[in-house]
Protein backbone atom coordinates (compact mmCIF):
# COMPACT_ATOMS: atom_id res chain seq x y z
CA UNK A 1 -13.76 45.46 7.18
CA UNK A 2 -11.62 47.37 5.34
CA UNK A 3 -13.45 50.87 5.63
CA UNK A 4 -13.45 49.76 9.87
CA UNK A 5 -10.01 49.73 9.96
CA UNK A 6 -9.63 53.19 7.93
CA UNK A 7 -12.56 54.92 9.93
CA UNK A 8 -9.87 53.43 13.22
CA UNK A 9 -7.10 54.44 12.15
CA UNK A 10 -8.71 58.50 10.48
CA UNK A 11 -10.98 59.03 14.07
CA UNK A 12 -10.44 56.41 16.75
CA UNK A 13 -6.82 56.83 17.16
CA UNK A 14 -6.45 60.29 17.34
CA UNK A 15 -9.96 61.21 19.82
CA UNK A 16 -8.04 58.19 21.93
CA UNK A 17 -5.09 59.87 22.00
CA UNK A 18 -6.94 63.31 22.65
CA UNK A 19 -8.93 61.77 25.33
CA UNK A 20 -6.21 60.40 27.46
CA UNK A 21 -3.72 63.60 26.96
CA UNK A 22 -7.00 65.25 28.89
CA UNK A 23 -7.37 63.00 31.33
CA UNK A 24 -3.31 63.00 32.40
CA UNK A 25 -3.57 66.56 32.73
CA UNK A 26 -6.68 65.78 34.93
CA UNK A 27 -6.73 62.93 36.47
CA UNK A 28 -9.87 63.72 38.53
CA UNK A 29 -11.86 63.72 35.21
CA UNK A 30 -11.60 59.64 34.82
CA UNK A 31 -15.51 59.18 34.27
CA UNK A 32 -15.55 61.84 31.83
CA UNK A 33 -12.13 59.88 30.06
CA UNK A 34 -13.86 56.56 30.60
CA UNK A 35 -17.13 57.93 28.88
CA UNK A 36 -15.22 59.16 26.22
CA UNK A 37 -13.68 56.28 25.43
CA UNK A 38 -16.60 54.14 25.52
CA UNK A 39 -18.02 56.69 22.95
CA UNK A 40 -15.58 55.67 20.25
CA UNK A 41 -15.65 52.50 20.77
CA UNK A 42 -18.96 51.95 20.25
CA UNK A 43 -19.04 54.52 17.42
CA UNK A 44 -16.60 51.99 15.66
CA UNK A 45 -18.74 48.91 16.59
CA UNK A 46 -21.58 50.36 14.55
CA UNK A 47 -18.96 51.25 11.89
CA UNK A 48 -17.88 47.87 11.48
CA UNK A 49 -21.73 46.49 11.86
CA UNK A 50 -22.92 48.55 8.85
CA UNK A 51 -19.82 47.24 7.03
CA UNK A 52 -20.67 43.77 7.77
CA UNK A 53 -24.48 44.12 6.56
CA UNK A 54 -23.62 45.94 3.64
CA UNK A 55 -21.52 43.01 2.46
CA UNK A 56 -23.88 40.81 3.02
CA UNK A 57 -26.73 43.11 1.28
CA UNK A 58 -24.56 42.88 -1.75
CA UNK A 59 -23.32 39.31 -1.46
CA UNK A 60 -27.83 38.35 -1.56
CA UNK A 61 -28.41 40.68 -4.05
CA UNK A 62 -25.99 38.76 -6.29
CA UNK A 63 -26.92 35.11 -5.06
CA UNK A 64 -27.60 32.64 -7.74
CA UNK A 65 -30.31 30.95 -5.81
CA UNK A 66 -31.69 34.57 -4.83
CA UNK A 67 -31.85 35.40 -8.63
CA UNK A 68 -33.37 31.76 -9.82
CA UNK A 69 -36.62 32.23 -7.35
């Protein structure tokens, strides 16, 4: 979780902030702002799945009852 938050705070903030400074100079351009958004977001959502199942790689790969069978 800890590289999520880092890859948040390095990217996510700043594109957000980027992203809505565009969209109050041009208002008309919400879908494109909206879009934009929605891009990040799920950009971190992957960030923070591939965190998860690399954690949980590791934490099988050391397993007691993994290494026993």
């Amino acid at each position: 979780m800890i590289n999520s938050i880092k890859y948040f705070e390095e990217k996510c903030i700043s594109k957000f902030e980027k992203l809505e400074d565009e969209f109050m100079e041009n208002s008309t351009q919400l879908a494109k702002y909206i879009m934009g958004l929605t891009d990040e977001l799920y950009k971190l959502g992957l960030e923070m799945i591939k965190e998860s199942l690399e954690s949980m790689d590791k934490m099988l790969l050391k397993s007691p009852l993994r290494l026993r069978n």
